[in-house]
C-alpha atoms as a PDB file:
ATOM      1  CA  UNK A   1     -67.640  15.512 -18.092  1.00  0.00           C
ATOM      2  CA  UNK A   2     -66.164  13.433 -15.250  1.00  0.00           C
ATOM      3  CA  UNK A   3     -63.370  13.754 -12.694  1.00  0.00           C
ATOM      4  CA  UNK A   4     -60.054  12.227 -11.732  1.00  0.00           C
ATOM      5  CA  UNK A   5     -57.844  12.360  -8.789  1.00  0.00           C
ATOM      6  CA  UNK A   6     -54.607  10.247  -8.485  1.00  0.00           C
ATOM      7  CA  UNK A   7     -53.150   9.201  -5.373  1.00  0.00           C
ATOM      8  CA  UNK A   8     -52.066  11.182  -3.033  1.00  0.00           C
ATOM      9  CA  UNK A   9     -48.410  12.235  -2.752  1.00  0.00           C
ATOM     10  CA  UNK A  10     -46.665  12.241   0.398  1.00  0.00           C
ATOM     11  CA  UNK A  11     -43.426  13.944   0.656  1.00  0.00           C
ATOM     12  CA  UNK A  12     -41.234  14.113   3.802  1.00  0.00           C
ATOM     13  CA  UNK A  13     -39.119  17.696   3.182  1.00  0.00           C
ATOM     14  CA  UNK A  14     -36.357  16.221   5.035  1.00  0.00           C
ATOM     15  CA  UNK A  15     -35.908  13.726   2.322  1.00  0.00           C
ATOM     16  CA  UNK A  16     -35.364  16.218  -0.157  1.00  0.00           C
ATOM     17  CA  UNK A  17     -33.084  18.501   2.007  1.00  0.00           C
ATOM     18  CA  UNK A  18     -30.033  19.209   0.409  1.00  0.00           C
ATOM     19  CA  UNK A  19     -27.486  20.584   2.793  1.00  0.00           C
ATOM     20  CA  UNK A  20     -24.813  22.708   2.584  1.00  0.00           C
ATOM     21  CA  UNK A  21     -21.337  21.206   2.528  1.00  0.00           C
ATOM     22  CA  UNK A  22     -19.293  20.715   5.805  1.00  0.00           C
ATOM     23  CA  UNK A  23     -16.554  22.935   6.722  1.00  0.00           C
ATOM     24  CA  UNK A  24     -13.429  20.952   8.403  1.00  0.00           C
ATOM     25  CA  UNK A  25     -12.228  23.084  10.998  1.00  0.00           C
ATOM     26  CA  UNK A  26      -8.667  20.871  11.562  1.00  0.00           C
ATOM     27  CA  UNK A  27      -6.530  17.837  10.488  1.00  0.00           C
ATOM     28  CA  UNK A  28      -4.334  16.292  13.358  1.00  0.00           C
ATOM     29  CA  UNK A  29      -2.593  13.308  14.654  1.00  0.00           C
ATOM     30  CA  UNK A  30      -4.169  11.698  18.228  1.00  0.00           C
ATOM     31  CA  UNK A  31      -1.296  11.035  20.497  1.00  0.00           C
ATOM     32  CA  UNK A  32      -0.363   7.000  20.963  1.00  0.00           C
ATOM     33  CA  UNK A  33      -2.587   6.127  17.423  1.00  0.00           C
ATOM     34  CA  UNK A  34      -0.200   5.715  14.661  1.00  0.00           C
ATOM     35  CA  UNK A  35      -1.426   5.511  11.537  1.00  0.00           C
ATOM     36  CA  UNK A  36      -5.173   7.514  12.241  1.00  0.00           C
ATOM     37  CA  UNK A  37      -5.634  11.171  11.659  1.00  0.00           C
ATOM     38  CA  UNK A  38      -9.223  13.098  13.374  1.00  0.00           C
ATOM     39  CA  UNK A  39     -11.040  15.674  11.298  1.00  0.00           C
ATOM     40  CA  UNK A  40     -12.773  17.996  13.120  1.00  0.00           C
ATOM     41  CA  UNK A  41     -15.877  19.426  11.119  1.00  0.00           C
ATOM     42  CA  UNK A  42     -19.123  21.669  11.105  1.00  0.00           C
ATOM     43  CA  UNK A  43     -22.049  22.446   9.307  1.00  0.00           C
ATOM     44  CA  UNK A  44     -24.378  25.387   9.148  1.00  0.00           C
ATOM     45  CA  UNK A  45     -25.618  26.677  12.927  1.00  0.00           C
ATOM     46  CA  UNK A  46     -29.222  25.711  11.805  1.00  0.00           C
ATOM     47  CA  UNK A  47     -28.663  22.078  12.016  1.00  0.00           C
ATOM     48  CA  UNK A  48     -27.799  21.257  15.464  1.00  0.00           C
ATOM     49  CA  UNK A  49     -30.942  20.021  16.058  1.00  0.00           C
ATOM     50  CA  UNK A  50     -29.920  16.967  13.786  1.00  0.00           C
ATOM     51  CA  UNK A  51     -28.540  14.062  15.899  1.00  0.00           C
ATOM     52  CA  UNK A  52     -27.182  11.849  13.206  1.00  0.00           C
ATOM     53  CA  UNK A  53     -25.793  12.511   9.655  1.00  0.00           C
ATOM     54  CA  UNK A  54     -24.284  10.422   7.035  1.00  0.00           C
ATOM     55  CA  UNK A  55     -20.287  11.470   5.866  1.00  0.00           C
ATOM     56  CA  UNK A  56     -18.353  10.636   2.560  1.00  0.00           C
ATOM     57  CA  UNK A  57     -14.898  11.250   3.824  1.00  0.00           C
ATOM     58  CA  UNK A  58     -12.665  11.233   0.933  1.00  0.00           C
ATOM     59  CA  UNK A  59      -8.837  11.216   1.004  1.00  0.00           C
ATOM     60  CA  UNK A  60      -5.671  10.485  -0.553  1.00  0.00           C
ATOM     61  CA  UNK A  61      -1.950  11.044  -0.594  1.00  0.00           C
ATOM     62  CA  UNK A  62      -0.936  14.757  -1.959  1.00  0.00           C
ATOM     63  CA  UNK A  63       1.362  12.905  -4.331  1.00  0.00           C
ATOM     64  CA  UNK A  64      -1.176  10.514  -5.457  1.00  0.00           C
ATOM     65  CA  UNK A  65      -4.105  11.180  -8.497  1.00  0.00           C
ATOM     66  CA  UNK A  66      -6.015   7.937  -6.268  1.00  0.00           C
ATOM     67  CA  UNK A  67      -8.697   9.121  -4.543  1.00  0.00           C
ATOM     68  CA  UNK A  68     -10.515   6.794  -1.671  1.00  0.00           C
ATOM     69  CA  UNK A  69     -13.888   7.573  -0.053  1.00  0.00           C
ATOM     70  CA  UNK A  70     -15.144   5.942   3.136  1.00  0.00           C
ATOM     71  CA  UNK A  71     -18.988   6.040   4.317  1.00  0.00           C
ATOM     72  CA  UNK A  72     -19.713   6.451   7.974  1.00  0.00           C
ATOM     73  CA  UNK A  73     -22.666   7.319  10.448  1.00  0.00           C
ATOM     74  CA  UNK A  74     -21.831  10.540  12.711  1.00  0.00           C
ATOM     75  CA  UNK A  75     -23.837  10.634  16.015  1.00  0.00           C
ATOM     76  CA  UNK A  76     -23.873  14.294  17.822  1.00  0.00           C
ATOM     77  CA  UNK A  77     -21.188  15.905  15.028  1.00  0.00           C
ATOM     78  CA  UNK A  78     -17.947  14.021  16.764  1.00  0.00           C
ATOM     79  CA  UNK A  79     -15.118  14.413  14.818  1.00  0.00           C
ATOM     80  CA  UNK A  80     -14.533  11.635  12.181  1.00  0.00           C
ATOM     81  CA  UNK A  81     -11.417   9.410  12.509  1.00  0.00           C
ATOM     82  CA  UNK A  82      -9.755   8.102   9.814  1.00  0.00           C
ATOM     83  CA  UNK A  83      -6.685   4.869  10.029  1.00  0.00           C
ATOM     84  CA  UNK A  84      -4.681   2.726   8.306  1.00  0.00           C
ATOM     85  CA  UNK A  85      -2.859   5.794   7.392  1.00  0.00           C
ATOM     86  CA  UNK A  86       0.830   5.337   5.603  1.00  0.00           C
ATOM     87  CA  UNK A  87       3.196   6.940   8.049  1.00  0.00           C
ATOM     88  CA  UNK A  88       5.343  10.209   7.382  1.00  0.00           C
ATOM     89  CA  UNK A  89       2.784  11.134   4.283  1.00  0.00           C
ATOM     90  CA  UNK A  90       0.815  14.046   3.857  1.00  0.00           C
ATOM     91  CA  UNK A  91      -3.389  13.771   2.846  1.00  0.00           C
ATOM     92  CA  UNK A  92      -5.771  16.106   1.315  1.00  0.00           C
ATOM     93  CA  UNK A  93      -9.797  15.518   2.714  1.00  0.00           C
ATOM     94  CA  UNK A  94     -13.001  16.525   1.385  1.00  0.00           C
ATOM     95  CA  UNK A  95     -16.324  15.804   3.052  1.00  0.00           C
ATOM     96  CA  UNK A  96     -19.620  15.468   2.044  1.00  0.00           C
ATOM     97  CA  UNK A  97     -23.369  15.259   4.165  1.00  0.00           C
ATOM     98  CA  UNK A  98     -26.632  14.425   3.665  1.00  0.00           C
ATOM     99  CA  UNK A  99     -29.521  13.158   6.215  1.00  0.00           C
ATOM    100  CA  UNK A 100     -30.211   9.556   5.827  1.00  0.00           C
ATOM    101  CA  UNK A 101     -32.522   9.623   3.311  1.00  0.00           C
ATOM    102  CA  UNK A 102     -31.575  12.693   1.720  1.00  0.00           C
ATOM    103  CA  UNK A 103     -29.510  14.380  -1.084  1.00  0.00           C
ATOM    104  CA  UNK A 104     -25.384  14.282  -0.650  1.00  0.00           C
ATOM    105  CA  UNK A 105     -24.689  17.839   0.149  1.00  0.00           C
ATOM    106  CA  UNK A 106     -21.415  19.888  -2.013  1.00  0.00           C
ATOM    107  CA  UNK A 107     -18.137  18.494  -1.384  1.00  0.00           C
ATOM    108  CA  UNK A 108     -16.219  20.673   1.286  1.00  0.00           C
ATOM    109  CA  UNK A 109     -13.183  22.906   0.476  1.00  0.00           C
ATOM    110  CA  UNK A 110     -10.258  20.681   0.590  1.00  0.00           C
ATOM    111  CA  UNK A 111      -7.868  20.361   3.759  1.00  0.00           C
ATOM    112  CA  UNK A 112      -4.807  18.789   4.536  1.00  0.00           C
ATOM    113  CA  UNK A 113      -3.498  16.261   7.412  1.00  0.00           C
ATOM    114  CA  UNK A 114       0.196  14.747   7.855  1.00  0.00           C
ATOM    115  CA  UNK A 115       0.701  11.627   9.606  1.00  0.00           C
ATOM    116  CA  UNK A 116       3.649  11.537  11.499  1.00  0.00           C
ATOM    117  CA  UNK A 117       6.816   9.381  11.270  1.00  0.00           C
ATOM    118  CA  UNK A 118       7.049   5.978  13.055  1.00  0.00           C
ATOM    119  CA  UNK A 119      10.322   4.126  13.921  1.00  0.00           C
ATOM    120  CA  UNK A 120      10.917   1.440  11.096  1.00  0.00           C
ATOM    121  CA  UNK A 121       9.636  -2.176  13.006  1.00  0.00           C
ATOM    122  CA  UNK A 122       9.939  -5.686  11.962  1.00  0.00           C
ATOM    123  CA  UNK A 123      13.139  -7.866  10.657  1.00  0.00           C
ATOM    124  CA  UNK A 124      15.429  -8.044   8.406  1.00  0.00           C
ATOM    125  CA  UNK A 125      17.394 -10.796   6.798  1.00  0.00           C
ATOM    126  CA  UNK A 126      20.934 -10.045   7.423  1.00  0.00           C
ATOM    127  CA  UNK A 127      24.166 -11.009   5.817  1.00  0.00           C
ATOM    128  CA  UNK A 128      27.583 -10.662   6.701  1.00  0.00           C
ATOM    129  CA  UNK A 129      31.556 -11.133   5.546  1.00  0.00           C
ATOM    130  CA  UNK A 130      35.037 -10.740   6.738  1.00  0.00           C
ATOM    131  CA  UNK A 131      36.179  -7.841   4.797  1.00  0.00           C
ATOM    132  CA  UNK A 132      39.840  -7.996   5.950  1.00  0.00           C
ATOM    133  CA  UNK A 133      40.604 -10.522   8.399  1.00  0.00           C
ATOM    134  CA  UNK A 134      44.233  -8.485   9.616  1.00  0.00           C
ATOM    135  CA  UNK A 135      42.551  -5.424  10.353  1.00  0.00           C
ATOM    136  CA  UNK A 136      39.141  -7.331  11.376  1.00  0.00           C
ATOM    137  CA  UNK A 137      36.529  -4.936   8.857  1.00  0.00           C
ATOM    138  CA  UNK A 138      32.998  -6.512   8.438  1.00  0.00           C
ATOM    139  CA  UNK A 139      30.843  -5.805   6.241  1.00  0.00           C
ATOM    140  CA  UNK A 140      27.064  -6.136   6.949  1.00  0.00           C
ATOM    141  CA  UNK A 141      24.597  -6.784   3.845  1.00  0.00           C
ATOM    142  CA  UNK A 142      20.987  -6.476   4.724  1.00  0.00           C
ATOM    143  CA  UNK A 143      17.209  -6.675   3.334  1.00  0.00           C
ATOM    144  CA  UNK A 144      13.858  -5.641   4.797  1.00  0.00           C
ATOM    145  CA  UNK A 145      11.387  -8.943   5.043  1.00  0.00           C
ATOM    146  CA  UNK A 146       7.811  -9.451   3.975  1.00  0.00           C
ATOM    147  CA  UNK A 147       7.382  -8.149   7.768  1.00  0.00           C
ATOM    148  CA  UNK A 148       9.299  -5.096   7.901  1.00  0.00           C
ATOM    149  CA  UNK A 149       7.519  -1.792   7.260  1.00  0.00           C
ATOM    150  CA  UNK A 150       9.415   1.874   6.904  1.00  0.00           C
ATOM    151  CA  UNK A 151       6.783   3.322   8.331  1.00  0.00           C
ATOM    152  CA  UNK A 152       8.678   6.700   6.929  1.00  0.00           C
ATOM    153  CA  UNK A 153      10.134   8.359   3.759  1.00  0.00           C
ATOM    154  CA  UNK A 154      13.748   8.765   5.285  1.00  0.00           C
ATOM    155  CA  UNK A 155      14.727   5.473   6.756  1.00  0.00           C
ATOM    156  CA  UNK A 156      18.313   4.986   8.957  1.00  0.00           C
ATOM    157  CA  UNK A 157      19.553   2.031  10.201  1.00  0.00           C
ATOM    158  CA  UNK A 158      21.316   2.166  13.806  1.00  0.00           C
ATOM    159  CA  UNK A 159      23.443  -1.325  14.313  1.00  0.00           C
ATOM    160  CA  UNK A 160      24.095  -2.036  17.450  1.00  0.00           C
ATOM    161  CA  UNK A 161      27.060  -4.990  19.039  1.00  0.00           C
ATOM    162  CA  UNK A 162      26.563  -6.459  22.431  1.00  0.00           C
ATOM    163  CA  UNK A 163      24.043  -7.196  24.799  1.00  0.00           C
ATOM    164  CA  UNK A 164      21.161  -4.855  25.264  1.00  0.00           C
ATOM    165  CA  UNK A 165      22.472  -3.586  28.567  1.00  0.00           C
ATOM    166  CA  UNK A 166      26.055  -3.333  27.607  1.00  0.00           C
ATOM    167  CA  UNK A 167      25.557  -2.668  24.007  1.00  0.00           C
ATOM    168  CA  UNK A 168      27.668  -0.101  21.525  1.00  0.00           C
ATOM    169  CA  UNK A 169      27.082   1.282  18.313  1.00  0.00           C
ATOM    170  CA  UNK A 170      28.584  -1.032  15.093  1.00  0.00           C
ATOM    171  CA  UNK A 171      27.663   1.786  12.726  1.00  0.00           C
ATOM    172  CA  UNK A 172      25.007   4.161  11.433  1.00  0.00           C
ATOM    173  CA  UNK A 173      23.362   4.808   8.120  1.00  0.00           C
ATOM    174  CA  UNK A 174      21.042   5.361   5.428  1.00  0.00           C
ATOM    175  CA  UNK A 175      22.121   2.663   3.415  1.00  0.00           C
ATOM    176  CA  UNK A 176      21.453  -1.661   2.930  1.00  0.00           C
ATOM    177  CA  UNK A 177      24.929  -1.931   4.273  1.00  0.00           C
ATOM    178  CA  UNK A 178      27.612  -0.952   6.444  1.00  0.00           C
ATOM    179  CA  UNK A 179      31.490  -1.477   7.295  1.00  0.00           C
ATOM    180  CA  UNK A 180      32.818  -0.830  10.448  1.00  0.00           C
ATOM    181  CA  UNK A 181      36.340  -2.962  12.604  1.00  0.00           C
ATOM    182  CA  UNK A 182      35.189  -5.506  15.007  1.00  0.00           C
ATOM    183  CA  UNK A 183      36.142  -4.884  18.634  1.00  0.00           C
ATOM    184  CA  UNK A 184      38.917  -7.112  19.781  1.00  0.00           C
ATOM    185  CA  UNK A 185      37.681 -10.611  21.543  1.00  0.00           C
ATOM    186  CA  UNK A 186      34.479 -10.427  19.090  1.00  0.00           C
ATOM    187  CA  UNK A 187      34.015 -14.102  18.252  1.00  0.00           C
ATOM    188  CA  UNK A 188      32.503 -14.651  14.887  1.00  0.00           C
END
């Protein structure tokens, strides 16, 4: 009757290795980086022999429905740094392998990371009035800039009057504004 043969197939098996989901071991905070939290991971025992693996790290806010992914190359199964982090706020990871080609693997268990709280920085416009000239009360109005970030979720103001050697406190508080008596010889 006749034969027929196609072409031959060639598979590489590591292109259709589907691996088993990471496990992240810990969540922390690297001391001096603000803002970046390293998640330390593993996979199975039986892949150590792999140098260099692709990771979906995804992440977002617990009080947040947003989810974000990022794509990155790891070399020799370093842990897997993540920035640009919002300050005093706690995250919930999930990570997900495959070799480059290759299947993703399952998304891992979910973990959680808190960035720590940073000291507010940057200005803030500032406004001020003679509440009662006798008794010298002034009251200081004031609102955070385009450049000012909280960088946490409980923010306190500590206003300061003098020179940064000789300086003493004007007044503390959680507020926009404060009222406190001007020492005598203050000059307005």
């Amino acid at each position: 009757l006749g034969s027929a043969t196609s072409d031959s197939l060639f598979q590489d098996p590591m292109d259709a290795v589907k691996l088993d989901p990471p496990n992240i071991q810990s969540i922390r905070t690297e001391d001096g980086k603000y803002g970046c939290l390293i998640i330390e991971w593993t996979v199975s025992d039986s892949l150590d022999w792999v140098g260099e693996l692709e990771v979906d790290l995804r992440f977002k806010a617990t009080d947040s429905e947003r989810w974000t992914t990022e794509r990155k190359t790891v070399v020799d199964w370093k842990p897997v740094q993540q920035c640009a982090l919002l300050h005093g706020t706690e995250y919930e990871f999930l990570m997900r392998v495959r070799l480059d080609p290759g299947f993703w693997s399952d998304w891992s268990r979910g973990s959680k990371g808190y960035m720590l709280e940073k000291a507010p920085s940057g200005k803030l416009s500032l406004w001020w009035r003679m509440m009662d000239e006798q008794s010298r009360v002034l009251q200081l109005v004031w609102k955070p800039t385009s450049q000012f970030k909280a960088n946490s979720k409980n923010v306190s103001y500590h206003v300061f009057h003098g020179s940064l050697s000789a300086r003493t406190t004007f007044c503390r508080t959680s507020e926009m504004h404060c009222e406190a008596c001007l020492p005598r010889g203050t000059k307005k």
